[in-house]
C-alpha atoms as a PDB file:
ATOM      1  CA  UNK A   1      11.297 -62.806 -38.169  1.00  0.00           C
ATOM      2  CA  UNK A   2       7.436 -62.990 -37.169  1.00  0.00           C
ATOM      3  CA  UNK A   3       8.567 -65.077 -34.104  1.00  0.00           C
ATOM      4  CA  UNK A   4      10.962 -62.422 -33.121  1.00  0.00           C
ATOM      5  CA  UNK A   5       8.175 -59.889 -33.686  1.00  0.00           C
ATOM      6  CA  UNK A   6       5.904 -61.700 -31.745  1.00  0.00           C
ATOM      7  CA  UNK A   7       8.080 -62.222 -28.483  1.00  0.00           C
ATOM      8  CA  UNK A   8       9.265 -58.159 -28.745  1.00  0.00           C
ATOM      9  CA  UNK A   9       5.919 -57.507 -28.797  1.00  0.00           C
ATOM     10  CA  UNK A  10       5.095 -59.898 -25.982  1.00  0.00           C
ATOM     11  CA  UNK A  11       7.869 -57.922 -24.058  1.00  0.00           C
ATOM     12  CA  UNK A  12       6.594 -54.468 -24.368  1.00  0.00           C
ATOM     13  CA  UNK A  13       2.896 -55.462 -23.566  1.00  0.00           C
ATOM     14  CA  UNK A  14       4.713 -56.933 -20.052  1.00  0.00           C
ATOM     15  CA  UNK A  15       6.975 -53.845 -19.800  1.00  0.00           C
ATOM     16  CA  UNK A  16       3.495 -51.719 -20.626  1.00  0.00           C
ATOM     17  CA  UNK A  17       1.428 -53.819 -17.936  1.00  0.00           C
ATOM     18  CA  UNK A  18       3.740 -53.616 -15.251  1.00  0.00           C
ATOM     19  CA  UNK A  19       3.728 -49.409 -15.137  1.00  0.00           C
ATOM     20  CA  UNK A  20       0.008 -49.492 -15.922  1.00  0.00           C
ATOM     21  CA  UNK A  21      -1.039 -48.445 -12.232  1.00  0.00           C
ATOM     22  CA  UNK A  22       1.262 -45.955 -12.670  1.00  0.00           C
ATOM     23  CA  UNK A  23      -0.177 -44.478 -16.081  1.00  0.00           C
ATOM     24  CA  UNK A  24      -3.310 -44.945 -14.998  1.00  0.00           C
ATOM     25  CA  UNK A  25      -2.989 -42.892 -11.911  1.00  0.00           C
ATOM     26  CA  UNK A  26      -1.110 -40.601 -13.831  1.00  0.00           C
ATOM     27  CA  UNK A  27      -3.867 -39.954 -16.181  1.00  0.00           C
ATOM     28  CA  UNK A  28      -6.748 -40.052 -14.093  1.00  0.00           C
ATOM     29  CA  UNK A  29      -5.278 -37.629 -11.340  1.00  0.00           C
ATOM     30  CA  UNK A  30      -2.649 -35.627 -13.430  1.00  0.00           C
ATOM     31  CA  UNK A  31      -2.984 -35.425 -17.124  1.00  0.00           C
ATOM     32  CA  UNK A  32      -6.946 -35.583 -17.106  1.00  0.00           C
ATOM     33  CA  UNK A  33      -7.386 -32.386 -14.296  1.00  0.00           C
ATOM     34  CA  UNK A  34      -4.437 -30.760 -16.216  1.00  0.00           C
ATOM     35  CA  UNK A  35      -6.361 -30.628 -19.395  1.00  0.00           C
ATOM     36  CA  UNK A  36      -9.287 -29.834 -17.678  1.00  0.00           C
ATOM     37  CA  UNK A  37      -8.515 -26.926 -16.150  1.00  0.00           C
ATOM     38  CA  UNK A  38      -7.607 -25.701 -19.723  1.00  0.00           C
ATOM     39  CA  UNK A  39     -11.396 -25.874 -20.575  1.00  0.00           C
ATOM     40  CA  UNK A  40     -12.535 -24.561 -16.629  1.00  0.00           C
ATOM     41  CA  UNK A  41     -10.233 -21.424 -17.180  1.00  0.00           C
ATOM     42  CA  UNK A  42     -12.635 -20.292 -19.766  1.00  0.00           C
ATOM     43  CA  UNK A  43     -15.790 -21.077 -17.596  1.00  0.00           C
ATOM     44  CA  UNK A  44     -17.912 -19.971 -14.599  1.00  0.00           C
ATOM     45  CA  UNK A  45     -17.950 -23.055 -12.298  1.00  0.00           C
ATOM     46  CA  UNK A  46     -18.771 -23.391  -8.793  1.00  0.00           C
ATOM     47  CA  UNK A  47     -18.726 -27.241  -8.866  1.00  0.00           C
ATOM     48  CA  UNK A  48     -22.266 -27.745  -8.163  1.00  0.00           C
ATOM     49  CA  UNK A  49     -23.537 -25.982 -10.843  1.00  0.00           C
ATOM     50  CA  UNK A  50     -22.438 -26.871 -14.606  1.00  0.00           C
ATOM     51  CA  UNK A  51     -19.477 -24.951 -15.860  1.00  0.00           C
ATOM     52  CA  UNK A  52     -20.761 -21.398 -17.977  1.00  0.00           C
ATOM     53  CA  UNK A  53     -18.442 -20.630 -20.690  1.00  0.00           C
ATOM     54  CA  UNK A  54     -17.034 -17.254 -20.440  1.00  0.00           C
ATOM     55  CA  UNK A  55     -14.667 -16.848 -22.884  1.00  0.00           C
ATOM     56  CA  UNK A  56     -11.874 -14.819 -22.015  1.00  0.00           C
ATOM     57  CA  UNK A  57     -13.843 -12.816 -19.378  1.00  0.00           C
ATOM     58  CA  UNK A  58     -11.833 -14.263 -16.233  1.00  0.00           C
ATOM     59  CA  UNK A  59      -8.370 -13.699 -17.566  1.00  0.00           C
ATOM     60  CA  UNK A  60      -9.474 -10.040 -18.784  1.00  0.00           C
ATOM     61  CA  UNK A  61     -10.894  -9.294 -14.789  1.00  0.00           C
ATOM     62  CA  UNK A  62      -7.436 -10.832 -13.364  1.00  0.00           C
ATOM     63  CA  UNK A  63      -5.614  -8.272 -15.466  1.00  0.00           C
ATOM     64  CA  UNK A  64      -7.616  -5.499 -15.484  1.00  0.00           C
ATOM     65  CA  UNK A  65     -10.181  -5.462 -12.517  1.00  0.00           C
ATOM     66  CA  UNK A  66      -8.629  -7.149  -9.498  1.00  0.00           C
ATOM     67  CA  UNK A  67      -6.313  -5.340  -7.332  1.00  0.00           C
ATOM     68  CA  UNK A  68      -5.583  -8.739  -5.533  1.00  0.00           C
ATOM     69  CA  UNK A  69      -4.291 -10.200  -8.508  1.00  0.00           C
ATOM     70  CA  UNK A  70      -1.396  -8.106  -8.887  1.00  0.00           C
ATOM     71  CA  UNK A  71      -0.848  -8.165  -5.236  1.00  0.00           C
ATOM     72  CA  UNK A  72      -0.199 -11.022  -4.660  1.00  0.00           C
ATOM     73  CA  UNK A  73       2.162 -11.699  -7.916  1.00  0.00           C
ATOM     74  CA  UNK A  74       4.300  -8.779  -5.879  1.00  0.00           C
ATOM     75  CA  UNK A  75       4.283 -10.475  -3.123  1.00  0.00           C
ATOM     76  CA  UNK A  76       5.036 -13.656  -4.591  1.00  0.00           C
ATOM     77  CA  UNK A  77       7.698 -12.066  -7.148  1.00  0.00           C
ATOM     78  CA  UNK A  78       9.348 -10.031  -4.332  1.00  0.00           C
ATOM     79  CA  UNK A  79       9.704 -13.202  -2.194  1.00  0.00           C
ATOM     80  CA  UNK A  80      11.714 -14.956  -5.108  1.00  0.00           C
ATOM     81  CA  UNK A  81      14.030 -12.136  -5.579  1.00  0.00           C
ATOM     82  CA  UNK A  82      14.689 -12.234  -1.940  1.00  0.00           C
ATOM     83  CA  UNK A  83      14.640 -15.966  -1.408  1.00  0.00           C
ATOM     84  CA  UNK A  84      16.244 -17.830  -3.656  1.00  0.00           C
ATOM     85  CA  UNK A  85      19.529 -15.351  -3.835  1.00  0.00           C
ATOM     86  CA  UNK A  86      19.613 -15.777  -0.084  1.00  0.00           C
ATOM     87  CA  UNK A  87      19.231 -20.129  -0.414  1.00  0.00           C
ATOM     88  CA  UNK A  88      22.290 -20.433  -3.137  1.00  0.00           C
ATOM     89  CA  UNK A  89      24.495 -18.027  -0.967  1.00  0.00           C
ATOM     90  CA  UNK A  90      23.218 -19.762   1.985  1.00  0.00           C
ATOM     91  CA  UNK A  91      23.569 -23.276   0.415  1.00  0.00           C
ATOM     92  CA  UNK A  92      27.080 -22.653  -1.057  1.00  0.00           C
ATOM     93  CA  UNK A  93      28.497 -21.129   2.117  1.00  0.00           C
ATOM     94  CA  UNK A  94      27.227 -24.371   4.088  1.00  0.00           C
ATOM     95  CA  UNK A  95      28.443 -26.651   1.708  1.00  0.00           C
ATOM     96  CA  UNK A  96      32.439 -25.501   1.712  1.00  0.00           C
ATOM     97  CA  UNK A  97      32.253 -25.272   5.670  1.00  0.00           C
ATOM     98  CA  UNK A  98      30.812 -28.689   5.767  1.00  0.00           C
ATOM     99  CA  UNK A  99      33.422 -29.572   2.701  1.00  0.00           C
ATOM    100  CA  UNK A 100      36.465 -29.746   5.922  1.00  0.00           C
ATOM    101  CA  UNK A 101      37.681 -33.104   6.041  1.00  0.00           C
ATOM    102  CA  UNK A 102      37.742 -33.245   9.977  1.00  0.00           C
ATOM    103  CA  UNK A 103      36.651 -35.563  12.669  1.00  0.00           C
ATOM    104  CA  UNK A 104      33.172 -36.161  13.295  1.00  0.00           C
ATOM    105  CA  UNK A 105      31.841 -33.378  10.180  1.00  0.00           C
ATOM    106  CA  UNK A 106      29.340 -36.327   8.782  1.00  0.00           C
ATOM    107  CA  UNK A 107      27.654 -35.566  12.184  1.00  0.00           C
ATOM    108  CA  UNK A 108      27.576 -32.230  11.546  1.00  0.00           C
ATOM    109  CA  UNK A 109      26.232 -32.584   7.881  1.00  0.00           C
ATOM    110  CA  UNK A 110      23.330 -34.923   9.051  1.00  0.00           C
ATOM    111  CA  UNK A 111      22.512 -32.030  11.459  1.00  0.00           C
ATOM    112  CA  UNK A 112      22.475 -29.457   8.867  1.00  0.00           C
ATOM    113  CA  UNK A 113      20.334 -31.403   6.843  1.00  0.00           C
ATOM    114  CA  UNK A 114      17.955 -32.967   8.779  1.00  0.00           C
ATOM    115  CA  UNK A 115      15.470 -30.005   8.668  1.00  0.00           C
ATOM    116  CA  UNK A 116      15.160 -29.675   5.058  1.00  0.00           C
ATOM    117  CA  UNK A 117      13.371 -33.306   5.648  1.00  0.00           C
ATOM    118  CA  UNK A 118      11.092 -32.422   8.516  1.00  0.00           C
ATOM    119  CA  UNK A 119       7.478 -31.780   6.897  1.00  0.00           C
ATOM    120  CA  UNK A 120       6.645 -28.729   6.234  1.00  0.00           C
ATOM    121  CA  UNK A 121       3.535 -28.081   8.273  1.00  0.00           C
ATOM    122  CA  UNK A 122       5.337 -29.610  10.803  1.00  0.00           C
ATOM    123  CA  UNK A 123       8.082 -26.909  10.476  1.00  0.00           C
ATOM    124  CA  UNK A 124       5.664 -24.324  10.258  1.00  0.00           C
ATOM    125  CA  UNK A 125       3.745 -25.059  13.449  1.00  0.00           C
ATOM    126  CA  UNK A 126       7.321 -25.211  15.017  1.00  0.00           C
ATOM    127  CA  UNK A 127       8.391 -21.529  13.734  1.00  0.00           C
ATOM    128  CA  UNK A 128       4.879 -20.193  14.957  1.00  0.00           C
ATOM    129  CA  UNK A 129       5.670 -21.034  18.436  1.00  0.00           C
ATOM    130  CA  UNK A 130       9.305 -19.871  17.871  1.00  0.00           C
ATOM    131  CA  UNK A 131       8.233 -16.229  16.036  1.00  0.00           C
ATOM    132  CA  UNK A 132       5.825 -15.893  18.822  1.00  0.00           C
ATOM    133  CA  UNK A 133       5.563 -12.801  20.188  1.00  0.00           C
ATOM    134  CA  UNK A 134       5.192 -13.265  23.664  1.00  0.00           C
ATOM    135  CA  UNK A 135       6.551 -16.469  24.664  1.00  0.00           C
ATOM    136  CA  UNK A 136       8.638 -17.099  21.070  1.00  0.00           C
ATOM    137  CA  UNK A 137      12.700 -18.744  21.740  1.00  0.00           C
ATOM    138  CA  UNK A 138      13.753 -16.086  19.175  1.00  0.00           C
ATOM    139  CA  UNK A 139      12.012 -12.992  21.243  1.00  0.00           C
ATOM    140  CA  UNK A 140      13.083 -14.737  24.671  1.00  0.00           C
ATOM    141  CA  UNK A 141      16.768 -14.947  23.581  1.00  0.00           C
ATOM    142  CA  UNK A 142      16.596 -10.981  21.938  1.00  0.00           C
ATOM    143  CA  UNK A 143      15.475 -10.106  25.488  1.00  0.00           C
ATOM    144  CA  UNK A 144      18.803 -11.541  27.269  1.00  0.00           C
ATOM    145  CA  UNK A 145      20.641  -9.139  24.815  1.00  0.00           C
ATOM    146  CA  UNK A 146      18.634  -6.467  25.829  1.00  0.00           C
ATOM    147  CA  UNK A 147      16.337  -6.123  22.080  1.00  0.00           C
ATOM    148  CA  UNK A 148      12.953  -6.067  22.564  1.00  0.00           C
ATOM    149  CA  UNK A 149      11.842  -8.340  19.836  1.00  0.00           C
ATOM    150  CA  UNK A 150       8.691  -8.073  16.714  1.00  0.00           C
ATOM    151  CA  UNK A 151       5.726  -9.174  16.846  1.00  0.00           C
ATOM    152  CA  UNK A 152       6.920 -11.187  13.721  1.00  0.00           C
ATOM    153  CA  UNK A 153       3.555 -12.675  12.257  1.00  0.00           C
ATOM    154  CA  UNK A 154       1.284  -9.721  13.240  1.00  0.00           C
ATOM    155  CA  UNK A 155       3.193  -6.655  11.743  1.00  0.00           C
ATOM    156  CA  UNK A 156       3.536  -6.214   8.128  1.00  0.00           C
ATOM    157  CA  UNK A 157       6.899  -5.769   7.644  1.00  0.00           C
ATOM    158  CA  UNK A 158       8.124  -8.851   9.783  1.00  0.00           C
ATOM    159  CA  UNK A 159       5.841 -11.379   8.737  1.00  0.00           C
ATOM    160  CA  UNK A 160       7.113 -11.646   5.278  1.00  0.00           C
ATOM    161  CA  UNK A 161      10.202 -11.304   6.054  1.00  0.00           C
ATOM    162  CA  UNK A 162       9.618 -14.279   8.994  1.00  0.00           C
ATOM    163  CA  UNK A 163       8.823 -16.179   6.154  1.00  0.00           C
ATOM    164  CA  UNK A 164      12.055 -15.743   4.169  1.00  0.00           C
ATOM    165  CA  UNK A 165      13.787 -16.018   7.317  1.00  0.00           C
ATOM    166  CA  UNK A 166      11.897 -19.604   7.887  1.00  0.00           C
ATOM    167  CA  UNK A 167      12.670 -20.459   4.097  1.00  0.00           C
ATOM    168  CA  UNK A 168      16.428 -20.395   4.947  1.00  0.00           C
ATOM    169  CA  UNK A 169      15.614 -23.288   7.414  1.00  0.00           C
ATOM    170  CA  UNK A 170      15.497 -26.208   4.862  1.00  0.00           C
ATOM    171  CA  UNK A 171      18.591 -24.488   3.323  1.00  0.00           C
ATOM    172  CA  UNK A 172      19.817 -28.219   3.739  1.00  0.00           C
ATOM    173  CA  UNK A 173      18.477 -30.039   0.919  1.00  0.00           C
ATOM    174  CA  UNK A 174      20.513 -27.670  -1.432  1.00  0.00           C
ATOM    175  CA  UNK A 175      23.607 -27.686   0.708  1.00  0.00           C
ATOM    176  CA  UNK A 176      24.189 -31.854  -0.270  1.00  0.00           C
ATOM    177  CA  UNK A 177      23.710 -30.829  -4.215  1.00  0.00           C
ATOM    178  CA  UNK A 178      26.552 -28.289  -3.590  1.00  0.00           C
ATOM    179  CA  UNK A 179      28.371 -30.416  -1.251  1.00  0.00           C
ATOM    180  CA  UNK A 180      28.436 -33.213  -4.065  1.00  0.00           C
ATOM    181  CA  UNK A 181      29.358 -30.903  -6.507  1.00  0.00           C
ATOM    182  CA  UNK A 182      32.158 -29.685  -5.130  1.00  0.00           C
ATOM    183  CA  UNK A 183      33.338 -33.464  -4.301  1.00  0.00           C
ATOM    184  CA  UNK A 184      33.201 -33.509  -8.035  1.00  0.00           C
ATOM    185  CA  UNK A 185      35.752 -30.934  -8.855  1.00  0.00           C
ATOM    186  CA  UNK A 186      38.959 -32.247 -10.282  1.00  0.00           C
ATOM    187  CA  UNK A 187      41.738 -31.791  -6.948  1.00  0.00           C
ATOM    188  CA  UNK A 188      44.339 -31.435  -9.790  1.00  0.00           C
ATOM    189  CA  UNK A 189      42.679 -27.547 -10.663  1.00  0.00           C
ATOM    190  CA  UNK A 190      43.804 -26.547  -6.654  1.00  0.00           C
ATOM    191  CA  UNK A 191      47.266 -28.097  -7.229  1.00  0.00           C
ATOM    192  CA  UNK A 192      47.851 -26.698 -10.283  1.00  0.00           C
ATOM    193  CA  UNK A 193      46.723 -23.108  -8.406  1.00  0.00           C
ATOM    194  CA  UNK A 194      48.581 -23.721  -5.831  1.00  0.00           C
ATOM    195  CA  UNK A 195      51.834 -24.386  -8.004  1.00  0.00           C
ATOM    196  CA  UNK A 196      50.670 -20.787  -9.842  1.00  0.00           C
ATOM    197  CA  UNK A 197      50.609 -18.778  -6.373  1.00  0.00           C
ATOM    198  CA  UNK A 198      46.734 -18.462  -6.012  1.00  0.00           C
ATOM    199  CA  UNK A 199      45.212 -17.715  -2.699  1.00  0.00           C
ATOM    200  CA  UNK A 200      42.187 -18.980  -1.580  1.00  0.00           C
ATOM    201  CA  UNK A 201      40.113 -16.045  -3.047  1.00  0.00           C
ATOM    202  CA  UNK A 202      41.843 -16.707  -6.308  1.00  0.00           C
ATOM    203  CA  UNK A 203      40.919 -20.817  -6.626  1.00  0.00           C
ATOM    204  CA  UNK A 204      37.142 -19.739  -4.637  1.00  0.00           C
ATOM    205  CA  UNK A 205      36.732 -17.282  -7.592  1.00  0.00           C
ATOM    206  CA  UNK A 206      38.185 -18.972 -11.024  1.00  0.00           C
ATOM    207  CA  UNK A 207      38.219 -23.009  -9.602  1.00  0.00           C
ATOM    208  CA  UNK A 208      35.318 -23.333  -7.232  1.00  0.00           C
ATOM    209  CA  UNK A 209      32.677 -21.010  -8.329  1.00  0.00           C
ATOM    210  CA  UNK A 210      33.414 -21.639 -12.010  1.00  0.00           C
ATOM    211  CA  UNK A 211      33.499 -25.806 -11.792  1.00  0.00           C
ATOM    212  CA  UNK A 212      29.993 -25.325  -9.270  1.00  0.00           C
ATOM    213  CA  UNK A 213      27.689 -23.398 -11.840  1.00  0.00           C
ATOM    214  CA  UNK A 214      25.679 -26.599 -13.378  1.00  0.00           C
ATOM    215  CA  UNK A 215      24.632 -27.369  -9.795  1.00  0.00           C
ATOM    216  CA  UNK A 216      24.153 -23.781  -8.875  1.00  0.00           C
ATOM    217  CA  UNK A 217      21.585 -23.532 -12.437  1.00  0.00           C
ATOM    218  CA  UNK A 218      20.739 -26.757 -11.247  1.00  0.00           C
ATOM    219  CA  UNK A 219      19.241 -25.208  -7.685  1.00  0.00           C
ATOM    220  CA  UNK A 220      18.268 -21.599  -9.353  1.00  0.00           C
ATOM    221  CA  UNK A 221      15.475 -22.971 -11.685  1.00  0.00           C
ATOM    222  CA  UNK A 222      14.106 -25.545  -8.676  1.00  0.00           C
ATOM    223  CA  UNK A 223      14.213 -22.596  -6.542  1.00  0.00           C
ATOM    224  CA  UNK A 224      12.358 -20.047  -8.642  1.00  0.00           C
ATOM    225  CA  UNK A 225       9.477 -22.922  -9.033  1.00  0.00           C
ATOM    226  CA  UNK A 226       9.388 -23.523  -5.329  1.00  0.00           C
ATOM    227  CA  UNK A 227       9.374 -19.759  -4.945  1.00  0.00           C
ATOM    228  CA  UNK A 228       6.475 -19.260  -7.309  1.00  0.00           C
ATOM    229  CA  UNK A 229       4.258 -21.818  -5.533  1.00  0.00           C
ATOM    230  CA  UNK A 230       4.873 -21.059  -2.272  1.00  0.00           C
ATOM    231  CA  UNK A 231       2.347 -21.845  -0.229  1.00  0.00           C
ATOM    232  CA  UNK A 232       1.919 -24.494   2.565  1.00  0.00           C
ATOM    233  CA  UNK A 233       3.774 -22.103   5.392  1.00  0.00           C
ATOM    234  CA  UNK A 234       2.421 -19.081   4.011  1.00  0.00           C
ATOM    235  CA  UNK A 235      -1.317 -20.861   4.647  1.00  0.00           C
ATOM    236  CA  UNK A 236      -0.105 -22.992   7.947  1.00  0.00           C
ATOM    237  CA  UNK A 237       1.151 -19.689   9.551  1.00  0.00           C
ATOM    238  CA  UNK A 238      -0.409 -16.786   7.887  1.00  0.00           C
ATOM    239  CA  UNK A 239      -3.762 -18.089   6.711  1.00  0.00           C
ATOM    240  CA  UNK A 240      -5.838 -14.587   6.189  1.00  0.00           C
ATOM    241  CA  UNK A 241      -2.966 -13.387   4.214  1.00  0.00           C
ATOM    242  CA  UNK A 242      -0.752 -11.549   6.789  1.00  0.00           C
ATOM    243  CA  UNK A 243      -1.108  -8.038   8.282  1.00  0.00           C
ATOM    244  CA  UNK A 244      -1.816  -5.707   5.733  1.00  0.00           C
ATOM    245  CA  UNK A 245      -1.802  -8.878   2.992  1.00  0.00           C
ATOM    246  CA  UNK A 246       1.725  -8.814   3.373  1.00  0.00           C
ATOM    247  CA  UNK A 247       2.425 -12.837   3.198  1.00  0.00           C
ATOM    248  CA  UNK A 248      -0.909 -13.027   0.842  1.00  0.00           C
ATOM    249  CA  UNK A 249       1.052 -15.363  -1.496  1.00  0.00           C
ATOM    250  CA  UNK A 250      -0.409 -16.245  -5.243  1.00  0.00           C
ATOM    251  CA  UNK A 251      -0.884 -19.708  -4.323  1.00  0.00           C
ATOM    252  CA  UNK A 252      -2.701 -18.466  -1.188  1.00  0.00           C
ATOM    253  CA  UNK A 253      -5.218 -16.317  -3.500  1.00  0.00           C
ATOM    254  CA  UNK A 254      -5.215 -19.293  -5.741  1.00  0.00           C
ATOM    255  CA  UNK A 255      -6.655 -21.314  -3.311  1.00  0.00           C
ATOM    256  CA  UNK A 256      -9.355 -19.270  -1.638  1.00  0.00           C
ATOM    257  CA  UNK A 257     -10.589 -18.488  -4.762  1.00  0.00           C
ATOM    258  CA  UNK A 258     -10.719 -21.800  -5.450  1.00  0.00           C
ATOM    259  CA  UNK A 259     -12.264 -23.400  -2.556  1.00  0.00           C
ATOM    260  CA  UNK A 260     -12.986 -20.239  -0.352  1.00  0.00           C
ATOM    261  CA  UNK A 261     -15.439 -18.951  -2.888  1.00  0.00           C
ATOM    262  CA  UNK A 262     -15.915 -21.885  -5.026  1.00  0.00           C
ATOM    263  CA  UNK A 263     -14.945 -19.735  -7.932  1.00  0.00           C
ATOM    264  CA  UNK A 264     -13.142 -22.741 -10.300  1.00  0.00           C
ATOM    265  CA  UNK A 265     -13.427 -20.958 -13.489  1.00  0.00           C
ATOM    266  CA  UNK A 266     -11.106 -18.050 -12.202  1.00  0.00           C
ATOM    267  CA  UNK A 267      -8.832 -20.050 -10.155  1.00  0.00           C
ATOM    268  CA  UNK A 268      -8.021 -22.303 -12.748  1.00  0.00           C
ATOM    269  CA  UNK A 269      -7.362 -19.135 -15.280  1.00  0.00           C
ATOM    270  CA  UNK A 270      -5.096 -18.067 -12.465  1.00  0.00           C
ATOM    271  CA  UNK A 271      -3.047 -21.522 -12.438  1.00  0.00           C
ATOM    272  CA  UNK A 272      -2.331 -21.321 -16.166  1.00  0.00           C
ATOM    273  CA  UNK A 273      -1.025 -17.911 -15.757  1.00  0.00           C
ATOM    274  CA  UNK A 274       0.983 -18.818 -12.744  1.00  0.00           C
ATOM    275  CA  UNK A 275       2.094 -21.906 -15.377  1.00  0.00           C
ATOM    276  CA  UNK A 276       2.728 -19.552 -17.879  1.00  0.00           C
ATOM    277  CA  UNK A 277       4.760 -16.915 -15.349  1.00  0.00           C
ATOM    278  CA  UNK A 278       6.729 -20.455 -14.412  1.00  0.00           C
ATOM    279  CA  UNK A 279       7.609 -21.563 -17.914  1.00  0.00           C
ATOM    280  CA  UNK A 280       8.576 -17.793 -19.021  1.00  0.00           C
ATOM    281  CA  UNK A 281      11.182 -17.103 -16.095  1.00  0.00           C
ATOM    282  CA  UNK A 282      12.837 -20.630 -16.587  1.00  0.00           C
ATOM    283  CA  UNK A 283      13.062 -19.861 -20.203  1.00  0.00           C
ATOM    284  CA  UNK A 284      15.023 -17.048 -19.345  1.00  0.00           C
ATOM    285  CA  UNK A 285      17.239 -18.976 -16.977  1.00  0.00           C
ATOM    286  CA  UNK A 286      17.866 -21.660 -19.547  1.00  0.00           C
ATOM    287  CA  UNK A 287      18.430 -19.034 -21.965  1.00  0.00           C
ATOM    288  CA  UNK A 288      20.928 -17.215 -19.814  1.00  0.00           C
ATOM    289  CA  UNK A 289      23.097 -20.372 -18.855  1.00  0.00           C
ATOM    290  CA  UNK A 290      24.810 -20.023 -21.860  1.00  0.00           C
ATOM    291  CA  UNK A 291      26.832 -16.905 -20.223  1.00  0.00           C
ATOM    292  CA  UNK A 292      27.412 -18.176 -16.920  1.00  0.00           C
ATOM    293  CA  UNK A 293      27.404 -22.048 -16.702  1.00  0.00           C
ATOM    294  CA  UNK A 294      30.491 -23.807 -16.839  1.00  0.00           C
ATOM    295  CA  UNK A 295      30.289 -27.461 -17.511  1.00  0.00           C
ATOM    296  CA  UNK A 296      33.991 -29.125 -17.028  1.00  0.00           C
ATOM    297  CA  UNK A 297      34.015 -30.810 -20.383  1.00  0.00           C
END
């Protein structure tokens, strides 16, 4: 028995020593600034100065005394509403078209996804020049139909809505989750329908929509914490905030406060809010997906 112990023992302390770069990367650049910002968010700190405890004094001036704040949670909040709705319908609607069985659609599937691959400051460079308003593809090709086109990143009410429009571009990461999940969907259910009479609205509405709900949770919850930190194209191709603040994201605000204005204390007390705002709204998701989500067995 104490050999046995010994050798199980000698096995976990390999197992252990093999991830170690990995847990010790993990705790140096993940756990260790995670609990720190705990303690920061109740601080003034400018990082060359020591940290000043203030109590509760920067989460009372976010939610009382800065206007900004509770802008840019709008424009944030608005953005998932709008966003994420648009990427399932989006992502669905790709996914049966690219569901044919015909000749040459793997071609067509690798072209749909491709973008959702591309990096995103890469992307976002590539939509400035496109949402240009002067020599922009999208503008150019409005003008051969006779619309004059926006000035899309310079107005207020088309630069946020550029940005939705340029969120529906990586729609293609999503579309192979559906796409696999409705490979996954017994073929008996359509026969059986089929037998029954149903029409193709019928099987979409009680077979297909029904039997795709786990992957559609799965891509609701990822997409309302994408939407909630979304930031890189916002900064890339927006970087004051928009016209008007219209594309002044949370993340954005996070970020100037945080290395803008060197103001630590009150950027971290705005990342455990955002953390808090994250954890609350997939709650209620999980919560909810005992009324919607279907799981076959």
């Amino acid at each position: 028995m104490t050999n046995r112990t010994n050798y199980r023992a000698r096995q976990h302390l390999v197992g252990y020593l093999f991830i170690s770069p990995w847990l010790i990367g993990f705790a140096a650049f993940t756990l260790w600034p995670f609990l720190q910002s705990i303690y920061l968010s109740f601080t003034r700190y400018n990082i060359v100065s020591p940290a000043k405890w203030v109590g509760l004094a920067n989460y009372r001036m976010l939610l009382t005394q800065d206007p900004l704040f509770w802008h840019s949670a709008w424009v944030t909040i608005r953005f998932a509403l709008i966003s994420v709705p648009l990427a399932i319908v989006a992502g669905i609607a790709l996914a049966l078209l690219l569901n044919i069985n015909v000749k040459g659609i793997a071609v067509f599937r690798t072209i749909f996804y491709l973008p959702s691959i591309v990096p995103t400051v890469a992307t976002s460079v590539l939509f400035i020049w496109l949402l240009n308003a002067n020599i922009g593809l999208i503008n150019k090709m409005l003008a051969l139909l006779g619309v004059t086109g926006p000035a899309w990143l310079k107005t207020a009410p088309w630069a946020f809505y550029s940005l939705i429009l340029m969120a529906l571009w990586g729609v293609g990461g999503s579309m192979v989750i559906y796409l696999a999940g409705l490979k996954d969907i017994p073929v008996h259910l359509y026969e059986a329908a089929t037998l029954d009479g149903a029409n193709a609205v019928r099987k979409m509405r009680h077979i297909t929509l029904p039997m795709m709900t786990p992957v559609i949770f799965f891509n609701l919850v990822m997409g309302i914490i994408g939407a909630f930190q979304y930031f890189t194209q916002a900064y890339v191709m927006t970087p004051t905030g928009g016209p008007e603040d219209s594309t002044y994201f949370y993340s954005l605000y996070l970020y100037n406060r945080a290395w803008k204005y060197l103001d630590m204390g009150y950027a971290s007390a705005m990342a455990w809010i955002l953390f808090l705002i994250i954890i609350l709204m997939t709650g209620i998701v999980f919560r909810s997906q005992k009324k919607w989500v279907h799981y076959g067995g």
